[in-house]
PDB file of N, CA and C in Angstrom:
ATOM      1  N   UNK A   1     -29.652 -20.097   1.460  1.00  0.00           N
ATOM      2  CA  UNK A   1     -30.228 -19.034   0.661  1.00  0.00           C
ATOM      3  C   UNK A   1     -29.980 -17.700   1.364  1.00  0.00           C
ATOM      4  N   UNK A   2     -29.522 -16.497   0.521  1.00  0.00           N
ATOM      5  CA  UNK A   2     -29.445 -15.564   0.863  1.00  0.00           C
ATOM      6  C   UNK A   2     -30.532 -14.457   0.925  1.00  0.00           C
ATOM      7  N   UNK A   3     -30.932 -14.021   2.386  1.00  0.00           N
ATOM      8  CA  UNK A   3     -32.357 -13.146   2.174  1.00  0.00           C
ATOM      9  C   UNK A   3     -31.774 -11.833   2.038  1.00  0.00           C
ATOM     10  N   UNK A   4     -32.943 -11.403   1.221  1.00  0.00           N
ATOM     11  CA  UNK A   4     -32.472  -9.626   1.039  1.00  0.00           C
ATOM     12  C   UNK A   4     -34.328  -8.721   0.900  1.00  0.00           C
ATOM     13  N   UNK A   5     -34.211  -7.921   1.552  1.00  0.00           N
ATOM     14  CA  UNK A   5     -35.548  -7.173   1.619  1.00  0.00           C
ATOM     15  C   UNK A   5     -35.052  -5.967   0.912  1.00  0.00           C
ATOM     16  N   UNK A   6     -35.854  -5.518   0.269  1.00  0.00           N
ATOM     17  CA  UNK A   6     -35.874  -3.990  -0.625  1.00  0.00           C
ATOM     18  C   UNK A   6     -37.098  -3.298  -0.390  1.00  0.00           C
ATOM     19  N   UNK A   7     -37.170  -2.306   0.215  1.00  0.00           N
ATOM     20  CA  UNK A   7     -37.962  -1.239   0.723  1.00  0.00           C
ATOM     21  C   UNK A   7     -37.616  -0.165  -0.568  1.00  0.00           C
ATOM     22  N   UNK A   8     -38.794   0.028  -1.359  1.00  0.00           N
ATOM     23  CA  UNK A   8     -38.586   0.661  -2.223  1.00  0.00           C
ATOM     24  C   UNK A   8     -40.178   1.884  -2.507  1.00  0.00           C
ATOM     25  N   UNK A   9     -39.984   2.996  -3.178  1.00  0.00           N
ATOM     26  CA  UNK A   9     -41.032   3.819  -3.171  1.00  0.00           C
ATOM     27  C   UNK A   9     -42.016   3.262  -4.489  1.00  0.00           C
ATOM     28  N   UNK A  10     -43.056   2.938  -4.149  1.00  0.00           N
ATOM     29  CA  UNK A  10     -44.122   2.769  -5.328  1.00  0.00           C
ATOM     30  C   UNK A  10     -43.921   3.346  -6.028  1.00  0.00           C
ATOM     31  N   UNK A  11     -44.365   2.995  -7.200  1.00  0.00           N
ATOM     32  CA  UNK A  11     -44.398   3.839  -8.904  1.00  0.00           C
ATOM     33  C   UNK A  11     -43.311   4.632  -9.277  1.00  0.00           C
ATOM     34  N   UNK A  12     -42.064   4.664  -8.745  1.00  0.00           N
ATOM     35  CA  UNK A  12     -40.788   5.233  -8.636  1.00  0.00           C
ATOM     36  C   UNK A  12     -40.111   4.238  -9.410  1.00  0.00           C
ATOM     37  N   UNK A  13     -38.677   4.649  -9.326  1.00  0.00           N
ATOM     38  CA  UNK A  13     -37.844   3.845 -10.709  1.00  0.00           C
ATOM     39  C   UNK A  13     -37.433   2.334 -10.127  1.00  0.00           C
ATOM     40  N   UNK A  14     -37.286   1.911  -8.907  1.00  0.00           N
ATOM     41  CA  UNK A  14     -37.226   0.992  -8.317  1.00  0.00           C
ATOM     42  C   UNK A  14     -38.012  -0.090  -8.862  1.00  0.00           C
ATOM     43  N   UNK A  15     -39.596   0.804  -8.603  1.00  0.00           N
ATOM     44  CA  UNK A  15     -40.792  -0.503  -8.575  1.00  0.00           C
ATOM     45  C   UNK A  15     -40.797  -0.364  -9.850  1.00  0.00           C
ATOM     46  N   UNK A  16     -40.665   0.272 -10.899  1.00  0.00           N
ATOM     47  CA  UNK A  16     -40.827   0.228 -12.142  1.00  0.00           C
ATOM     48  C   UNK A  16     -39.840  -0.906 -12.736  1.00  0.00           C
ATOM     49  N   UNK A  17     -38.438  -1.088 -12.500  1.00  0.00           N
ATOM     50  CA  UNK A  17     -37.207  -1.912 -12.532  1.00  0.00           C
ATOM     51  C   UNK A  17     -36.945  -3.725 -11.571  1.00  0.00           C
ATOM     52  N   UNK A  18     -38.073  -3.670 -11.137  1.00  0.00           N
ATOM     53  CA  UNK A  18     -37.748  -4.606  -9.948  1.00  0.00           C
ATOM     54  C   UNK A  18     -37.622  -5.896 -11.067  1.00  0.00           C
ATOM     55  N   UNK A  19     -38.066  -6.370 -12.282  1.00  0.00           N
ATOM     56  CA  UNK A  19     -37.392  -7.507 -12.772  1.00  0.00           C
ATOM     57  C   UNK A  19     -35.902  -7.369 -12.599  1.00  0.00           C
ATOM     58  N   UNK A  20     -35.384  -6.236 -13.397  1.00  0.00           N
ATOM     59  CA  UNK A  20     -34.147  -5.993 -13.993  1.00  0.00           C
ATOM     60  C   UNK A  20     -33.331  -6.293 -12.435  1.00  0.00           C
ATOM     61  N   UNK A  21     -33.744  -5.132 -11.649  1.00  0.00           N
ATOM     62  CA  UNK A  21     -32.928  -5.355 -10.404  1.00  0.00           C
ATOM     63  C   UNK A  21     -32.912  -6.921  -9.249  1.00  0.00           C
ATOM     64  N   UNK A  22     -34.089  -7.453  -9.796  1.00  0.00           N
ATOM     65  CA  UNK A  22     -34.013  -8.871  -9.101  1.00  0.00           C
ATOM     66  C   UNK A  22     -33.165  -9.747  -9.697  1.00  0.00           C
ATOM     67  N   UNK A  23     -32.776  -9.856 -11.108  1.00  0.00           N
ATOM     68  CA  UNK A  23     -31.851 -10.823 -11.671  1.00  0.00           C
ATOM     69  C   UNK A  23     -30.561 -10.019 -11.742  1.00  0.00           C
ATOM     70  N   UNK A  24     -30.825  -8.351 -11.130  1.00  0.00           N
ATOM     71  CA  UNK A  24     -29.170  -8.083 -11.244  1.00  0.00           C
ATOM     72  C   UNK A  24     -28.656  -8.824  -9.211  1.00  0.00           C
ATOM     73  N   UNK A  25     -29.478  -8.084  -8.387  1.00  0.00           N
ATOM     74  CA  UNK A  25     -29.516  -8.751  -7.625  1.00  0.00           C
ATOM     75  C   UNK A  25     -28.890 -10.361  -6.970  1.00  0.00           C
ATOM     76  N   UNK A  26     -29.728 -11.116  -7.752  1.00  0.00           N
ATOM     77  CA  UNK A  26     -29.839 -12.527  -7.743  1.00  0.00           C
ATOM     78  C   UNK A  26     -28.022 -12.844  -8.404  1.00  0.00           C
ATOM     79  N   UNK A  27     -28.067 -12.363  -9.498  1.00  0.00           N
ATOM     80  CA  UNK A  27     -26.379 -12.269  -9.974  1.00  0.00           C
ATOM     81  C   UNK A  27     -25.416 -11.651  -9.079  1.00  0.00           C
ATOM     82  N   UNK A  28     -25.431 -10.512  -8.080  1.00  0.00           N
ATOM     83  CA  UNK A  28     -24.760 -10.509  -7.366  1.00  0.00           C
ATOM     84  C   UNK A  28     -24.464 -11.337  -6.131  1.00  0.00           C
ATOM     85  N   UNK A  29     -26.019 -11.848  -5.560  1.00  0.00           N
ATOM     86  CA  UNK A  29     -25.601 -12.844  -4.873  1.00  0.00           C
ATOM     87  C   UNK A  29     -24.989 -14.067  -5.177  1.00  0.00           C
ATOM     88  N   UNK A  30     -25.227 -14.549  -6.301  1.00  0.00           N
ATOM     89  CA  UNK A  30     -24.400 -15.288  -6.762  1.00  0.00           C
ATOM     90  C   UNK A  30     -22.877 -15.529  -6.849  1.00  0.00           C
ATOM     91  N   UNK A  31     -22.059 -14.527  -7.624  1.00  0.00           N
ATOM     92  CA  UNK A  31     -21.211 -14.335  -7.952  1.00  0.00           C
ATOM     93  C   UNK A  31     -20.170 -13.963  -6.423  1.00  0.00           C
ATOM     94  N   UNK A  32     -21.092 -13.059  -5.541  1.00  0.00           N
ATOM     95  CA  UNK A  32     -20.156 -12.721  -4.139  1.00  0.00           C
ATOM     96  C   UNK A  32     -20.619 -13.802  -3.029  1.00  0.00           C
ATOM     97  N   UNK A  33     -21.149 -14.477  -2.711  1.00  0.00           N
ATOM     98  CA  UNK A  33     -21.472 -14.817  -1.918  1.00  0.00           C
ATOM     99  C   UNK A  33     -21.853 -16.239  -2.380  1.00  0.00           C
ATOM    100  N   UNK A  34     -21.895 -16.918  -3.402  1.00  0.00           N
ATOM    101  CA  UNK A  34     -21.751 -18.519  -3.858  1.00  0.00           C
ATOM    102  C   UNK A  34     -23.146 -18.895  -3.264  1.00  0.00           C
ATOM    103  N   UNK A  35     -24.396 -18.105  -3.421  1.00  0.00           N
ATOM    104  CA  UNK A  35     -25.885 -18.883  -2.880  1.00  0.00           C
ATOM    105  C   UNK A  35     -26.975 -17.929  -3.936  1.00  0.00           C
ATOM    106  N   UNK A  36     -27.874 -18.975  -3.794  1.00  0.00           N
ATOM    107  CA  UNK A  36     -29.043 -18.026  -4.625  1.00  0.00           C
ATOM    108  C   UNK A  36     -29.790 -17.077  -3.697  1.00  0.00           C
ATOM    109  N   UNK A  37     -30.591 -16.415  -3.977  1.00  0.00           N
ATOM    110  CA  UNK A  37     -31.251 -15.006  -3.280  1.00  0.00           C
ATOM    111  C   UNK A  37     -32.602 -14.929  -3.104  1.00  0.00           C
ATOM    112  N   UNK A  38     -32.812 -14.431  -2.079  1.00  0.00           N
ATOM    113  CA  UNK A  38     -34.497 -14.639  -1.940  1.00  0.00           C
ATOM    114  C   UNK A  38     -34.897 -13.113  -1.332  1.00  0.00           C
ATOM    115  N   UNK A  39     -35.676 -12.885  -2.373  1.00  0.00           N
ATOM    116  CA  UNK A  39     -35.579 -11.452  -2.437  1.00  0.00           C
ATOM    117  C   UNK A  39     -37.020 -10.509  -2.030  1.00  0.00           C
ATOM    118  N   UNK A  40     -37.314 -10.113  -1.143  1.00  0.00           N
ATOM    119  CA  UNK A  40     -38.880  -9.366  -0.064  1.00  0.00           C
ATOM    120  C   UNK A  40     -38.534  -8.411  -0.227  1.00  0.00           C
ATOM    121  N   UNK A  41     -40.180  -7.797  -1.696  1.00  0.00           N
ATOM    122  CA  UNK A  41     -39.937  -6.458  -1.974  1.00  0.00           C
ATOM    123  C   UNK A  41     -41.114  -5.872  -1.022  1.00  0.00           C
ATOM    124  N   UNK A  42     -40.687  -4.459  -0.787  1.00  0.00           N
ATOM    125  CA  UNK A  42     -41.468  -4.003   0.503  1.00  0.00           C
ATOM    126  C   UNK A  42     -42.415  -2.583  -0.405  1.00  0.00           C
ATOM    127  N   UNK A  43     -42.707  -2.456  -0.750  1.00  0.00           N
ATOM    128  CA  UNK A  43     -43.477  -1.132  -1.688  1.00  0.00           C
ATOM    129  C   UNK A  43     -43.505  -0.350  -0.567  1.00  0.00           C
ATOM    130  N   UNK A  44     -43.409   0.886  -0.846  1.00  0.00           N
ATOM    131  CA  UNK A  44     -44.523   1.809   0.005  1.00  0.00           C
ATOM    132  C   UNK A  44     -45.030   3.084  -0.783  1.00  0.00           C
ATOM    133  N   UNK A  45     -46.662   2.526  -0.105  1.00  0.00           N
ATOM    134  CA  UNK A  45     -47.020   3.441  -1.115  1.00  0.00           C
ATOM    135  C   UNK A  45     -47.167   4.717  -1.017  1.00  0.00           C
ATOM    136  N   UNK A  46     -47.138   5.563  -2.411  1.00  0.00           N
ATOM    137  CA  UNK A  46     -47.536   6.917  -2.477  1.00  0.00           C
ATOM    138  C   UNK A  46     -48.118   8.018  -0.670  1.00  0.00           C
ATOM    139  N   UNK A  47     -47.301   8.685  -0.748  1.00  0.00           N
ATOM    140  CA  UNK A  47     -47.571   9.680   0.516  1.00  0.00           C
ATOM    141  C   UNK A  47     -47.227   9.252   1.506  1.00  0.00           C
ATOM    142  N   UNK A  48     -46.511   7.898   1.940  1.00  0.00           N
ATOM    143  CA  UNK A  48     -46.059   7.300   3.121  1.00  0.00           C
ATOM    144  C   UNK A  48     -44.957   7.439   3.250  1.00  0.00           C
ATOM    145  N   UNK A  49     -43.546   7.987   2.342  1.00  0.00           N
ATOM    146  CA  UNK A  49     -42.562   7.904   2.491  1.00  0.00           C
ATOM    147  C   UNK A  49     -41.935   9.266   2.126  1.00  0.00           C
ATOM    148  N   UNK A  50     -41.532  10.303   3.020  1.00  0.00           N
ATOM    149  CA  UNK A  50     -41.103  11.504   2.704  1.00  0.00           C
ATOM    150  C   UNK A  50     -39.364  11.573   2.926  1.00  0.00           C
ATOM    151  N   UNK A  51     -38.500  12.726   2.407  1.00  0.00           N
ATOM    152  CA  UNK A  51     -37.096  13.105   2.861  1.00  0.00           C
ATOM    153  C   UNK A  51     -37.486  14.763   2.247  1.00  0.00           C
ATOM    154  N   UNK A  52     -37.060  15.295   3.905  1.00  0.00           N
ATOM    155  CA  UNK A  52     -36.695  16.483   3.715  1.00  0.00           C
ATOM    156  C   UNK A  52     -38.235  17.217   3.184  1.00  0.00           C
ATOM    157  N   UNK A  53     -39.212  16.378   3.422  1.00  0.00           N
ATOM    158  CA  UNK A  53     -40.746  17.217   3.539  1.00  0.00           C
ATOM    159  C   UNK A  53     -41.311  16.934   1.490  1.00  0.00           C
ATOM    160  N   UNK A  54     -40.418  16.449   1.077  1.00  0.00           N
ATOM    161  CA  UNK A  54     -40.874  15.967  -0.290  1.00  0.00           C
ATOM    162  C   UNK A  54     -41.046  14.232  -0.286  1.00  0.00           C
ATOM    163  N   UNK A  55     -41.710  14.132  -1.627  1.00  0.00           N
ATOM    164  CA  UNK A  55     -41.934  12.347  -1.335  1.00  0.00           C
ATOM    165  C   UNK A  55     -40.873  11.330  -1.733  1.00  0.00           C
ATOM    166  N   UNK A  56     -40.559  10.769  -1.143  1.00  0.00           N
ATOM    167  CA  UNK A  56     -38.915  10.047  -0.584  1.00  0.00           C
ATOM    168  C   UNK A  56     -38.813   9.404  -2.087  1.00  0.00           C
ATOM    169  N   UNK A  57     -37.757   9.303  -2.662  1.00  0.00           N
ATOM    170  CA  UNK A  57     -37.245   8.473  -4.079  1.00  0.00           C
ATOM    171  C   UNK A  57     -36.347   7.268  -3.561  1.00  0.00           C
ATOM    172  N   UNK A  58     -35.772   7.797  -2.255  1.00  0.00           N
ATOM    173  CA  UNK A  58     -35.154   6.511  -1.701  1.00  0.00           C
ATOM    174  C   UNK A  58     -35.534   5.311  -1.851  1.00  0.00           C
ATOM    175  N   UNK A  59     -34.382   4.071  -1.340  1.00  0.00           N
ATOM    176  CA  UNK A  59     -34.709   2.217  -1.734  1.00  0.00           C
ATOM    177  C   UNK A  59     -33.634   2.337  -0.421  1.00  0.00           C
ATOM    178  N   UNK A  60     -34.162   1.210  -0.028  1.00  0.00           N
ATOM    179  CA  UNK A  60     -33.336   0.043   0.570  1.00  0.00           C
ATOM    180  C   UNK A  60     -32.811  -0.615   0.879  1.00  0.00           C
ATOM    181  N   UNK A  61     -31.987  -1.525   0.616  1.00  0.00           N
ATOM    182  CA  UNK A  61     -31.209  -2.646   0.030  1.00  0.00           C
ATOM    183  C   UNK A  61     -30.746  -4.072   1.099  1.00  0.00           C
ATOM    184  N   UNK A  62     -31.167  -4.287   1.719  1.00  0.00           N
ATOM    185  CA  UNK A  62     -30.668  -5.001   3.462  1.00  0.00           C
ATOM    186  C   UNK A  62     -30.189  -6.570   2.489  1.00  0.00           C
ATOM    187  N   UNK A  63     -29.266  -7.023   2.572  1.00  0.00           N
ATOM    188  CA  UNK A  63     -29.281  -8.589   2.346  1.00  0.00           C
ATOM    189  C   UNK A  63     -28.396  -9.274   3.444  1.00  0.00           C
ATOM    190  N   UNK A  64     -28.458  -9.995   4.173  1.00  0.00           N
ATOM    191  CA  UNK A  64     -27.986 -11.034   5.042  1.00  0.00           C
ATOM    192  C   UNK A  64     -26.876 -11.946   4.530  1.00  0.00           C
ATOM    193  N   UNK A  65     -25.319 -11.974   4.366  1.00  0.00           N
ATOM    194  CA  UNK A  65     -24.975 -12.604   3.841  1.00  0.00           C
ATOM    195  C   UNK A  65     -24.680 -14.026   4.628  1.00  0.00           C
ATOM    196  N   UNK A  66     -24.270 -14.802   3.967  1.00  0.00           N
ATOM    197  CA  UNK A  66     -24.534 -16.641   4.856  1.00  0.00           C
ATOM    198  C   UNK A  66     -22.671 -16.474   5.569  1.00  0.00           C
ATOM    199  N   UNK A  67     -21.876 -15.361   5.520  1.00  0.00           N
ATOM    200  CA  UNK A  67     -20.889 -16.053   6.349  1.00  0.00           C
ATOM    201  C   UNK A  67     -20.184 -14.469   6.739  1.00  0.00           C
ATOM    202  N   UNK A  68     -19.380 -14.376   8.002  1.00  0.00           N
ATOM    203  CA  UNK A  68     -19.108 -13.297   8.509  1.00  0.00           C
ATOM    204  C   UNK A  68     -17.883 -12.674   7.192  1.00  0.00           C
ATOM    205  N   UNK A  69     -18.305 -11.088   7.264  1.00  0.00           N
ATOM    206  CA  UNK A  69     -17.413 -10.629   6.178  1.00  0.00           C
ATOM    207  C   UNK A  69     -16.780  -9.197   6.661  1.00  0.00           C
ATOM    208  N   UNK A  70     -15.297  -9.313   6.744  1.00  0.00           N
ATOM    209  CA  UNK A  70     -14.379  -8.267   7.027  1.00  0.00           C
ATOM    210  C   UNK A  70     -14.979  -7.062   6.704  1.00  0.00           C
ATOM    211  N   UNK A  71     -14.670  -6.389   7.134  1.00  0.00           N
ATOM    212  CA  UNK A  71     -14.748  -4.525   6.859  1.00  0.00           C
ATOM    213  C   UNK A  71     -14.048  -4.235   5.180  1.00  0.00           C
ATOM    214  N   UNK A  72     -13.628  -4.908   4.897  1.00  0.00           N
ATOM    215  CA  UNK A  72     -13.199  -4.445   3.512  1.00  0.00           C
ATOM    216  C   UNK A  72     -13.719  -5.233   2.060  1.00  0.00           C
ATOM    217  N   UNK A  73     -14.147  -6.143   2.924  1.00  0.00           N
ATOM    218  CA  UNK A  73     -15.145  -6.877   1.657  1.00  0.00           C
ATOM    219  C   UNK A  73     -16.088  -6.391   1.778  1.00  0.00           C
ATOM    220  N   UNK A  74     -16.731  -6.269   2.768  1.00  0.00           N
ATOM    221  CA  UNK A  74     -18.227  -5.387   3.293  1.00  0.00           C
ATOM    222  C   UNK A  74     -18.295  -3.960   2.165  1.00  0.00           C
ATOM    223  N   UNK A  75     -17.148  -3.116   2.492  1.00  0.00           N
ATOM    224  CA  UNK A  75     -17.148  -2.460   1.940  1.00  0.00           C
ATOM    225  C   UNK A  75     -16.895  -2.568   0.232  1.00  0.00           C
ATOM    226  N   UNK A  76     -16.789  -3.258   0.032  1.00  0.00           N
ATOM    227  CA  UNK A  76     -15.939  -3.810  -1.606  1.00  0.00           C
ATOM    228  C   UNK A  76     -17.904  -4.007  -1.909  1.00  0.00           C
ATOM    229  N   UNK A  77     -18.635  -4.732  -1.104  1.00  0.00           N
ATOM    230  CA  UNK A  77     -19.571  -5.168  -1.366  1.00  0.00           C
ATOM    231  C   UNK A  77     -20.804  -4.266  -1.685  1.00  0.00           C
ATOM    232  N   UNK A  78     -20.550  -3.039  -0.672  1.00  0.00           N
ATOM    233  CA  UNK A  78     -21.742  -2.267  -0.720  1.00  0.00           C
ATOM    234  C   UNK A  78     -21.824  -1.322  -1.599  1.00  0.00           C
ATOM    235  N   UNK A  79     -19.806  -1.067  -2.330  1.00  0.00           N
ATOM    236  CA  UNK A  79     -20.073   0.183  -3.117  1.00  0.00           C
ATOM    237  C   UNK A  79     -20.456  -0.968  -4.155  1.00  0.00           C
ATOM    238  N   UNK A  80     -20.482  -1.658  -4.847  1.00  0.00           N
ATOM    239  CA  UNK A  80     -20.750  -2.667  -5.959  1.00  0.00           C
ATOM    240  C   UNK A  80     -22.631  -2.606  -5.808  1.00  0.00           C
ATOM    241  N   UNK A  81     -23.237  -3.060  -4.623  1.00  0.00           N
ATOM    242  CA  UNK A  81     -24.430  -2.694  -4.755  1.00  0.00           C
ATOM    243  C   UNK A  81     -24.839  -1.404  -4.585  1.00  0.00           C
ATOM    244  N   UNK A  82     -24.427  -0.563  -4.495  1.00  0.00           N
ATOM    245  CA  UNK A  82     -25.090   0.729  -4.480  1.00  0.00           C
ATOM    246  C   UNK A  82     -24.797   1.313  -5.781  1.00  0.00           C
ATOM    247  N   UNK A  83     -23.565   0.986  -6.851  1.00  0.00           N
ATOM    248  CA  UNK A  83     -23.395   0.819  -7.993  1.00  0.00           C
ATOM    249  C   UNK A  83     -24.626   0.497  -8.739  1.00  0.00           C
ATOM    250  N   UNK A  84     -24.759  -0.928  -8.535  1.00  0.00           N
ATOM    251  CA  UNK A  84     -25.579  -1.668  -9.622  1.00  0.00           C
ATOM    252  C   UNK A  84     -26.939  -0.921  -9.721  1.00  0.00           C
ATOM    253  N   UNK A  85     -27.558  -0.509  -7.759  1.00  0.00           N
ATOM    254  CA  UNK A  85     -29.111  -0.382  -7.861  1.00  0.00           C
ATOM    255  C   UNK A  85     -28.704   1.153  -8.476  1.00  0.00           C
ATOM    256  N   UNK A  86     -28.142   2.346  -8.096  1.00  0.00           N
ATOM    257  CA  UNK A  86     -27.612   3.620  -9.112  1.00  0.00           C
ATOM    258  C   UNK A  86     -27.534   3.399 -10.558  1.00  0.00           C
ATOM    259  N   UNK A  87     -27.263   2.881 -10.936  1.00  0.00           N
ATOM    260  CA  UNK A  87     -27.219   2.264 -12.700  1.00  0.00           C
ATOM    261  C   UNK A  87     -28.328   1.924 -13.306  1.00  0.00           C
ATOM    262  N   UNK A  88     -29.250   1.408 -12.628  1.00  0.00           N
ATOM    263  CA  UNK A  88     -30.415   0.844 -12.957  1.00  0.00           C
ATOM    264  C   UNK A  88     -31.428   1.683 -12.773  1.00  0.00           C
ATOM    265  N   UNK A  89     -31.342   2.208 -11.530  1.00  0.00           N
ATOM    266  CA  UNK A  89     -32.507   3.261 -11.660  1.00  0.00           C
ATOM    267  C   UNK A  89     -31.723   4.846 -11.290  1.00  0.00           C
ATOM    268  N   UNK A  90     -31.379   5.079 -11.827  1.00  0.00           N
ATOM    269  CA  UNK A  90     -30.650   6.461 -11.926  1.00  0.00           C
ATOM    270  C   UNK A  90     -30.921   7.597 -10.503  1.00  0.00           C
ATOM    271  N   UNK A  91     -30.971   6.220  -9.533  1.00  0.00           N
ATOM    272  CA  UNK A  91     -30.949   7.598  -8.120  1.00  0.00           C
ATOM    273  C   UNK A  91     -29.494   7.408  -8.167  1.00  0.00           C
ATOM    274  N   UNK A  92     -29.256   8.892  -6.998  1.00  0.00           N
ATOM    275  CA  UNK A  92     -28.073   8.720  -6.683  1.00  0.00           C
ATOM    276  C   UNK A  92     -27.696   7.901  -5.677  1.00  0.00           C
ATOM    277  N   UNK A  93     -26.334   7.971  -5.247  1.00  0.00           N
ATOM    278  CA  UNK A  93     -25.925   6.833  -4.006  1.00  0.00           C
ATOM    279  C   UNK A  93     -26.581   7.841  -2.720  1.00  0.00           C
ATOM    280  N   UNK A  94     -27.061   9.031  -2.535  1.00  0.00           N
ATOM    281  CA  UNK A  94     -27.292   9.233  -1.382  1.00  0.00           C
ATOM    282  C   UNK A  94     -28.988   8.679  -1.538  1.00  0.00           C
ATOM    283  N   UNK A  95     -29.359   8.361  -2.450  1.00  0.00           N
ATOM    284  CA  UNK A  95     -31.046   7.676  -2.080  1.00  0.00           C
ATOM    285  C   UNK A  95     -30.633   6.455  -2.035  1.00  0.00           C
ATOM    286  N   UNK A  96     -29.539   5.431  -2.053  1.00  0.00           N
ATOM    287  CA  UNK A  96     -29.660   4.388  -1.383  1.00  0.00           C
ATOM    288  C   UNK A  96     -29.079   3.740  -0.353  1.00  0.00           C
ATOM    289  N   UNK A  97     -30.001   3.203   0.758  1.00  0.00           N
ATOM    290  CA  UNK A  97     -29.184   2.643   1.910  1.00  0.00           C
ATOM    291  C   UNK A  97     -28.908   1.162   1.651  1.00  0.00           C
ATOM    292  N   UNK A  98     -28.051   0.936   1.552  1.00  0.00           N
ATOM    293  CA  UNK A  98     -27.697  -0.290   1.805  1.00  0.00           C
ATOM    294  C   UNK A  98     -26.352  -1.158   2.567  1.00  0.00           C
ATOM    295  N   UNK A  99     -27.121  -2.701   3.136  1.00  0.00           N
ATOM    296  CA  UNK A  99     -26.847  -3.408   4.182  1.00  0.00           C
ATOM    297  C   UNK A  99     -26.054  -4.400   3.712  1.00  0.00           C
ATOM    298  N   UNK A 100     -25.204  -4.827   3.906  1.00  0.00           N
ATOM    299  CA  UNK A 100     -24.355  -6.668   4.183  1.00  0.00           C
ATOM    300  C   UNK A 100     -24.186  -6.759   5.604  1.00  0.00           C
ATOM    301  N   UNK A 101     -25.117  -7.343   6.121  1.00  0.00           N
ATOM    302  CA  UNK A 101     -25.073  -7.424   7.555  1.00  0.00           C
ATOM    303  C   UNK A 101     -24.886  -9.533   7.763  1.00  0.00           C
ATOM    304  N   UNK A 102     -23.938  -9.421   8.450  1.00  0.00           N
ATOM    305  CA  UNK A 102     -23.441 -11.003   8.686  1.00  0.00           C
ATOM    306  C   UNK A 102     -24.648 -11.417   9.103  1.00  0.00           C
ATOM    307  N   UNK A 103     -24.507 -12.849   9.079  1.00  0.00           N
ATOM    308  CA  UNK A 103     -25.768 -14.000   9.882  1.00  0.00           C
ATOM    309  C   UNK A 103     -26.224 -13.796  11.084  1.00  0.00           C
ATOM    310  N   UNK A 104     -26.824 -14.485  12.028  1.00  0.00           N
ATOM    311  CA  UNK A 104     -27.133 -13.916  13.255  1.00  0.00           C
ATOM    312  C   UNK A 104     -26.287 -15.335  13.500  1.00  0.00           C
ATOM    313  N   UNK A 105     -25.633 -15.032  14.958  1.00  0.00           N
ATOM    314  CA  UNK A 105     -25.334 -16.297  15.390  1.00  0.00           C
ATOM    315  C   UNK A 105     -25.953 -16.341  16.915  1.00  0.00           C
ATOM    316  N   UNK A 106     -26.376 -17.267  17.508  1.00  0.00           N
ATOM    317  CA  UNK A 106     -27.125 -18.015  18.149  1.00  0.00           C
ATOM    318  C   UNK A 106     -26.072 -18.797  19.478  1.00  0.00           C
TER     319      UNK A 106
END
């Protein structure tokens, strides 16, 4: 199973979207990465999250994928999710960070 945490701003377009974005989500892990998704949404609430002295609209995006992935799939990967969560909730790509960070190996 593929874990993915989303740090997202309360009552913002994120938390408002989080069905839509969990089965778009869940479909991307699918489709790139051949596993289902297990997905830890992180809220934060109101007045805890600022950029630039206003209250942050930013998200998150971290998912762990199950096998080491080149610099160019990585990249193939992140503009596709920073795509999908931009589409869905109409921030731009500079309010979202997002991760494909390989497995840990041991």
């Amino acid at each position: 199973m593929i874990n993915c945490m989303c740090v997202i701003q309360e009552g913002q377009a994120a938390d408002q979207a989080r069905a839509v974005l969990a089965n778009k989500l869940s479909a991307f892990a699918q489709e790139n990465l051949g596993e289902a998704l297990q997905i830890n949404w992180a809220p934060v609430a109101p007045g805890n999250g600022f950029t630039a002295g206003q209250p942050s609209t930013s998200s998150v995006v971290a998912l762990t994928a199950n096998q080491p992935v080149d610099q160019a799939r990585r990249e193939q990967l992140l503009r596709e999710l920073v795509s999908m969560w931009s589409d869905e909730t109409g921030c731009s790509v500079d309010e979202v960070v997002a991760v494909v960070s390989d497995p840990a190996t041991h």
